[in-house]
Protein backbone atom coordinates (compact mmCIF):
# COMPACT_ATOMS: atom_id res chain seq x y z
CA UNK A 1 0.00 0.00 0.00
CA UNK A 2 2.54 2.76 0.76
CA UNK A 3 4.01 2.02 -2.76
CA UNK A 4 0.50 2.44 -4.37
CA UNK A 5 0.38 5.71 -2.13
CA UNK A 6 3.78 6.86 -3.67
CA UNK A 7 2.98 6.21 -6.98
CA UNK A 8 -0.58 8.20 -6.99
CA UNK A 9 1.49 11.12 -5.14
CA UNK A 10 3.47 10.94 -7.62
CA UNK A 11 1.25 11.12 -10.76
CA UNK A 12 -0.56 14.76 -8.08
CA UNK A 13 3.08 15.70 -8.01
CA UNK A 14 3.54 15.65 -12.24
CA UNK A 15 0.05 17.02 -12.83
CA UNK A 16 1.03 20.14 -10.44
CA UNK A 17 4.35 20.49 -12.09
CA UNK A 18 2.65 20.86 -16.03
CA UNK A 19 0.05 23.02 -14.17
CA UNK A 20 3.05 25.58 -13.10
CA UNK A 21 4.23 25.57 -16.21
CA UNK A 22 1.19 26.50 -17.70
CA UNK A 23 0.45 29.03 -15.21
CA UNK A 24 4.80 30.43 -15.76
CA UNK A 25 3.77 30.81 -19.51
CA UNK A 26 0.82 32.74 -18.41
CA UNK A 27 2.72 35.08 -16.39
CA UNK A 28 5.04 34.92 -18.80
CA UNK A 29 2.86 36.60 -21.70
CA UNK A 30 0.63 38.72 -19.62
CA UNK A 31 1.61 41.78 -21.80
CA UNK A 32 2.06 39.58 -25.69
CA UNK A 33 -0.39 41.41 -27.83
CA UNK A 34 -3.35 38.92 -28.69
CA UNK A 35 -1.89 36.07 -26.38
CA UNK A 36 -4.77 33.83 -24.97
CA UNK A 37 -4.30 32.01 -21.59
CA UNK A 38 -4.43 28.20 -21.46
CA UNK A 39 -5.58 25.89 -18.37
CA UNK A 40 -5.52 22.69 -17.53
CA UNK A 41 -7.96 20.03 -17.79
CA UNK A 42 -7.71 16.80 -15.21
CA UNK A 43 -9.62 13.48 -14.90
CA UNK A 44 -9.19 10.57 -13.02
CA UNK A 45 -7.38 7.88 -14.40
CA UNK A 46 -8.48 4.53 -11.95
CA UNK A 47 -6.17 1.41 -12.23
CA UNK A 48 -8.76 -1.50 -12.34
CA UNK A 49 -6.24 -3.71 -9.68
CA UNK A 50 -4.06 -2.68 -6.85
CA UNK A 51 -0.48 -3.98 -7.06
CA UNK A 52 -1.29 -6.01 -3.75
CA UNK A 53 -3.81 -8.79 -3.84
CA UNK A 54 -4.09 -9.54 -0.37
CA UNK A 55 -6.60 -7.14 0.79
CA UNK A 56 -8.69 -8.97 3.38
CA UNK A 57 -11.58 -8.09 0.82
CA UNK A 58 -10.27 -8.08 -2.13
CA UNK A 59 -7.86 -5.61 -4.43
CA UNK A 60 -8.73 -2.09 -4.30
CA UNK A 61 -8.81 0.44 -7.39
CA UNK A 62 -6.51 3.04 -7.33
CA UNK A 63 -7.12 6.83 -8.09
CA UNK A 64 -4.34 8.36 -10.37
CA UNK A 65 -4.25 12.13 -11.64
CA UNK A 66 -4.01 12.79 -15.40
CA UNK A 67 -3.43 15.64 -17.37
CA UNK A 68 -5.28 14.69 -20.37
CA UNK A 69 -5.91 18.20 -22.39
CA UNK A 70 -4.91 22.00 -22.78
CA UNK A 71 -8.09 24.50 -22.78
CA UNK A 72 -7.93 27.99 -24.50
CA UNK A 73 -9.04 30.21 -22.54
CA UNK A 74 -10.34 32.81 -25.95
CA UNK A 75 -12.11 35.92 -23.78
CA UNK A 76 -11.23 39.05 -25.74
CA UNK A 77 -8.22 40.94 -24.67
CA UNK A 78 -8.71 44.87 -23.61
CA UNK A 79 -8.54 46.56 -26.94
CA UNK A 80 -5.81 49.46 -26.97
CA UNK A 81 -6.36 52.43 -29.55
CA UNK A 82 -2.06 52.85 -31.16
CA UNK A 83 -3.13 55.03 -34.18
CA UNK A 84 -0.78 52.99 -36.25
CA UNK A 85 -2.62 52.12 -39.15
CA UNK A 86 -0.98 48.59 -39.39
CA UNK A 87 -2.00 47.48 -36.23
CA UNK A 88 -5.33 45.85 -36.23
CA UNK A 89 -7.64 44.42 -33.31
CA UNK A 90 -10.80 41.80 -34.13
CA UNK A 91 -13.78 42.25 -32.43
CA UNK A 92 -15.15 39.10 -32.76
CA UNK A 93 -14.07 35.20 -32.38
CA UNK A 94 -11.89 35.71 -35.40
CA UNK A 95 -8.75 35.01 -36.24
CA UNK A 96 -5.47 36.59 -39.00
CA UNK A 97 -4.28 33.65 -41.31
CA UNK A 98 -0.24 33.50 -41.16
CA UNK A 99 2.13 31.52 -43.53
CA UNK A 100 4.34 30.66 -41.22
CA UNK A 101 7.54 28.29 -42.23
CA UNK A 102 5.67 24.71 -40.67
CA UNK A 103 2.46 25.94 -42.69
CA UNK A 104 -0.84 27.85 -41.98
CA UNK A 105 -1.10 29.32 -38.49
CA UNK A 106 -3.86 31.91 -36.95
CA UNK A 107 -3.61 34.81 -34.32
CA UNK A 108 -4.93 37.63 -32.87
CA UNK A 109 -1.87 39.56 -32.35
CA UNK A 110 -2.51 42.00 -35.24
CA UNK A 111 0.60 43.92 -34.53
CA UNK A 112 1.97 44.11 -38.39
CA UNK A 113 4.37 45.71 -40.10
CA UNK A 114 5.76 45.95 -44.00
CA UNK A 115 8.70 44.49 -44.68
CA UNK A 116 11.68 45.34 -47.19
CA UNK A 117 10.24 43.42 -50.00
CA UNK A 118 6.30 45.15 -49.18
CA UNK A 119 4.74 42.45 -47.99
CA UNK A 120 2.47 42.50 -45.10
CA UNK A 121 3.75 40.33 -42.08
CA UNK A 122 3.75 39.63 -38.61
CA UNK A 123 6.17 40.90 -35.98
CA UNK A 124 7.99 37.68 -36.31
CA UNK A 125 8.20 38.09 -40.35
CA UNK A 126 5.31 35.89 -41.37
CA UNK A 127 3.28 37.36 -43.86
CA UNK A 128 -0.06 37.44 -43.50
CA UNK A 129 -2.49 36.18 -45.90
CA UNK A 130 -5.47 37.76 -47.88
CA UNK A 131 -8.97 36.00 -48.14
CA UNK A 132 -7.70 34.34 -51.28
CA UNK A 133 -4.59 33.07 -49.99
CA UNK A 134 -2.49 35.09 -51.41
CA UNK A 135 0.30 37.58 -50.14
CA UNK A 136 -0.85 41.52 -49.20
CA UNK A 137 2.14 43.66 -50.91
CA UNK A 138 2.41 47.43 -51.01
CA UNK A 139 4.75 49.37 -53.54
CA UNK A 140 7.61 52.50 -51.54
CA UNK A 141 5.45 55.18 -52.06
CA UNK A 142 2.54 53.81 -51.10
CA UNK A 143 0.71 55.78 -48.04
CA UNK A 144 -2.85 56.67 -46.58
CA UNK A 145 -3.28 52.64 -46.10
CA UNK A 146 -7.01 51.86 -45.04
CA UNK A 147 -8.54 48.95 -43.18
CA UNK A 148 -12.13 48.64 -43.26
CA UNK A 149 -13.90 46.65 -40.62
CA UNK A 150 -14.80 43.80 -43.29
CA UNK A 151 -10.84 43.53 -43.68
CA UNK A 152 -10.46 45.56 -47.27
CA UNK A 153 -7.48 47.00 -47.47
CA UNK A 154 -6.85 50.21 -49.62
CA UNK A 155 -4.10 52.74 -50.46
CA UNK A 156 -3.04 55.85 -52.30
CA UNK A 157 -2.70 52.76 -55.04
CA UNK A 158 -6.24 51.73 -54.99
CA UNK A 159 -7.26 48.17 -53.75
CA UNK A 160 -4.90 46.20 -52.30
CA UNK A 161 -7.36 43.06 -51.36
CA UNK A 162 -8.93 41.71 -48.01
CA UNK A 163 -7.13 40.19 -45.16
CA UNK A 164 -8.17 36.57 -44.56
CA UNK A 165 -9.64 37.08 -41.14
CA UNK A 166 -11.08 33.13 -40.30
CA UNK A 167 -13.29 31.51 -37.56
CA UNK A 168 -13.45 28.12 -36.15
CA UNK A 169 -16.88 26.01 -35.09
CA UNK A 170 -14.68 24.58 -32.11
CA UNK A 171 -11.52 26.92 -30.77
CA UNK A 172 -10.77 24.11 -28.70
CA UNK A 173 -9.54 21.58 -31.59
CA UNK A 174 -6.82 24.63 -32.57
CA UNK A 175 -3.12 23.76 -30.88
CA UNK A 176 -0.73 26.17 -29.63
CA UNK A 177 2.31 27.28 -31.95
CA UNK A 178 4.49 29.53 -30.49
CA UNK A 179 3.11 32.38 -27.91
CA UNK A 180 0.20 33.90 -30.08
CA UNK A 181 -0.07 31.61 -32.71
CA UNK A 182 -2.31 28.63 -33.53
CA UNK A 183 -2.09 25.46 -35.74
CA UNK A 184 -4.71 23.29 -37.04
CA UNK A 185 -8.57 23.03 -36.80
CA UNK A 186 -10.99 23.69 -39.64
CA UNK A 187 -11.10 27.19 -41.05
CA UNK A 188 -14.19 28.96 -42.10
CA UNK A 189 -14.82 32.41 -43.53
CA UNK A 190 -15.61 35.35 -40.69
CA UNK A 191 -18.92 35.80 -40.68
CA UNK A 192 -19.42 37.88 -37.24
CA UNK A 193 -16.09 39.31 -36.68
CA UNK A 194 -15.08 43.14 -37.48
CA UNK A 195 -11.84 44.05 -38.25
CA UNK A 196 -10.97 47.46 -36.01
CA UNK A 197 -7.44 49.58 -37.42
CA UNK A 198 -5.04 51.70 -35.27
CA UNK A 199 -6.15 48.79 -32.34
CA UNK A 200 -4.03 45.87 -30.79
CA UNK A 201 -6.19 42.88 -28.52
CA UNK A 202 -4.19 42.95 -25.23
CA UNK A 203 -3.52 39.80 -23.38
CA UNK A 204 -6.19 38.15 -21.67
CA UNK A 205 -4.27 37.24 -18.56
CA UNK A 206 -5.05 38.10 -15.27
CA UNK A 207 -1.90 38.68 -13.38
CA UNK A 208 -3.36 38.59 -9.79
CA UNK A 209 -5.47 35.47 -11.02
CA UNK A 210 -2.52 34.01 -12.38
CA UNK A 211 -0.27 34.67 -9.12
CA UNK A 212 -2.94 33.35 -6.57
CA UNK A 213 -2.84 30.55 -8.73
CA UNK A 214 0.63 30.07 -8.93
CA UNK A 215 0.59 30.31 -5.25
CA UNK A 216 -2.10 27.37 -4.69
CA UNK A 217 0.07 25.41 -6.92
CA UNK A 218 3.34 25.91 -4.93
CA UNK A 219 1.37 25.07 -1.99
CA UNK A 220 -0.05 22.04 -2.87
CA UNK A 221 3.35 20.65 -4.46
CA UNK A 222 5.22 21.42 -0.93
CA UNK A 223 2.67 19.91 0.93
CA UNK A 224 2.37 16.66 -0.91
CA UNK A 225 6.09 16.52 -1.10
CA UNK A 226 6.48 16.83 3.04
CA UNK A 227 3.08 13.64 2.90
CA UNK A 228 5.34 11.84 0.66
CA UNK A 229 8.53 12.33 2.65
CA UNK A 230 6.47 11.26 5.83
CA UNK A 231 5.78 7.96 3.45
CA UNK A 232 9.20 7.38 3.03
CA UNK A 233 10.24 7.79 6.93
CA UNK A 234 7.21 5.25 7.45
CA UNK A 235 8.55 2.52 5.55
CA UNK A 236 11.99 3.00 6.53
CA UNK A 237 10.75 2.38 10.07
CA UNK A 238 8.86 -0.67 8.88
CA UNK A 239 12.02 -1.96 7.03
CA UNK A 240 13.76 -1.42 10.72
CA UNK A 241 11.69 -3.05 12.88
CA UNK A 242 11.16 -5.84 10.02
CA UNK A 243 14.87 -6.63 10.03
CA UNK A 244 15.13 -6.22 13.88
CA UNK A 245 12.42 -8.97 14.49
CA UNK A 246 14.17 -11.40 12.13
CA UNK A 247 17.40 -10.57 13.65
C-alpha cells in the first residue's frame, strides 16, 4: 500500500508540475499582444487492480491524476487604440491567417508591419495572408493605407485586397504554436467578426489570477512533497523493525 500511495502522489506531483508551467507561460505573456491564456484540464485515471492482492476483501482500485488536455481560454483581450494604421484588433471570435515556415497558423496579435520586400507580415516576419490566400504587398510610395472593418485594405494605389480574417466552429480543436499563434482546426470564412485599425487585442491574462494561482500550486506541491517524505520515513521504520524482528 505505501508504494501504491507513492505512486498516486506521484502522478498529483507531475500534474502540479505541467500546471506551473502552464500558469509560468501565463505570467510569462501577460503583456504579448493577442496572447490567450491556457488551463488545464484533469480526470481521473483509476487502475482497475491494486499492485497487492491480499486485501482482506479483495484488491482495491486506485485513483491516479491525469493531465489529459490543454483548454484555451479565448475571452477578448482589452482593446488598446495605437493610431498605427498597421495594427489591427478583431472584435469578434476571429482570427489573422499567417504563412508561417511549418504551414498555416492563426492569431490575434494583429501587430503588423511591411517588410523590405512590401509584404504584409507579422512581428515575427510571417506574412499574412489575404482571403484568397495570397500575399498583401504594397509598392515604396505607397501611403494613406485603409482597413475597413470587413478587412479591405486600400491605399493611395487603390485596392490592395482583403485580409483573410477566419473563424473556427470549435476553438478548442486549434493547438498552440508559439506564444500567439495557432495550428490546425478547420477554417471557415468570418462571418461575425469586425476588423478594427489603429487597435491591438491585449492579453487576456489576469496577473493577480494568475499569481494566486501560482501560489495554490506551490502550496499544494510542498505539501504533498512533506506527505510523501512522511511515506518514506514510514517505511523506513517498517524496514527497521522488520529486520530487527528477524534478527
Amino acid at each position: 500500500m505505501i508504494g501504491n500511495a507513492q505512486l498516486i502522489g506521484l502522478s498529483r506531483q507531475m500534474a502540479l508540475q505541467r500546471q506551473l508551467d502552464v500558469v509560468a507561460n501565463n505570467l510569462a505573456n501577460m503583456n504579448s499582444t493577442g496572447f490567450k491564456a491556457e488551463a488545464i484540464l484533469f480526470e481521473e485515471y483509476i487502475m482497475p487492480v491494486a499492485e497487492d492482492r491480499s486485501f482482506p476483501r479483495g484488491s482495491q482500485q486506485l485513483s491516479y491524476v491525469h493531465d489529459w488536455a490543454t483548454m484555451h481560454d479565448m475571452v477578448a483581450g482589452t482593446m488598446v487604440q495605437t493610431g498605427n494604421p498597421l495594427n489591427v484588433a478583431l472584435s469578434g471570435e476571429g482570427f489573422l491567417t499567417v504563412q508561417a515556415p511549418e504551414g498555416l497558423r492563426y492569431t490575434r496579435n494583429g501587430a503588423l508591419e511591411i517588410n523590405s520586400d512590401g509584404v504584409l507580415v507579422t512581428q515575427n516576419g510571417f506574412p499574412v495572408l489575404s482571403d484568397g490566400g495570397g500575399l498583401i504587398t504594397f509598392g515604396p510610395d505607397e501611403v494613406d493605407i485603409e482597413i475597413t472593418a470587413d478587412g479591405e485594405i486600400s491605399s493611395s494605389a487603390g485596392n490592395k485586397g482583403a485580409l483573410g480574417v477566419v473563424e473556427f466552429d470549435n476553438v478548442q480543436e486549434l493547438t498552440r504554436s508559439g506564444d500567439t499563434m495557432f495550428a490546425g482546426g478547420n477554417p471557415l470564412p468570418a462571418q461575425s467578426t469586425a476588423v478594427i485599425q489603429g487597435a491591438l487585442e491585449g492579453s487576456n491574462v489576469s496577473g493577480v489570477g494568475e499569481m494566486t494561482e501560482m501560489i495554490r500550486v506551490t502550496r499544494a506541491y510542498t505539501s504533498l512533497a512533506d506527505l510523501m517524505n512522511k511515506q518514506d520515513e514510514l517505511r523506513r521504520n517498517a524496514i527497521q523493525r522488520l529486520g530487527d524482528a528477524q534478527a
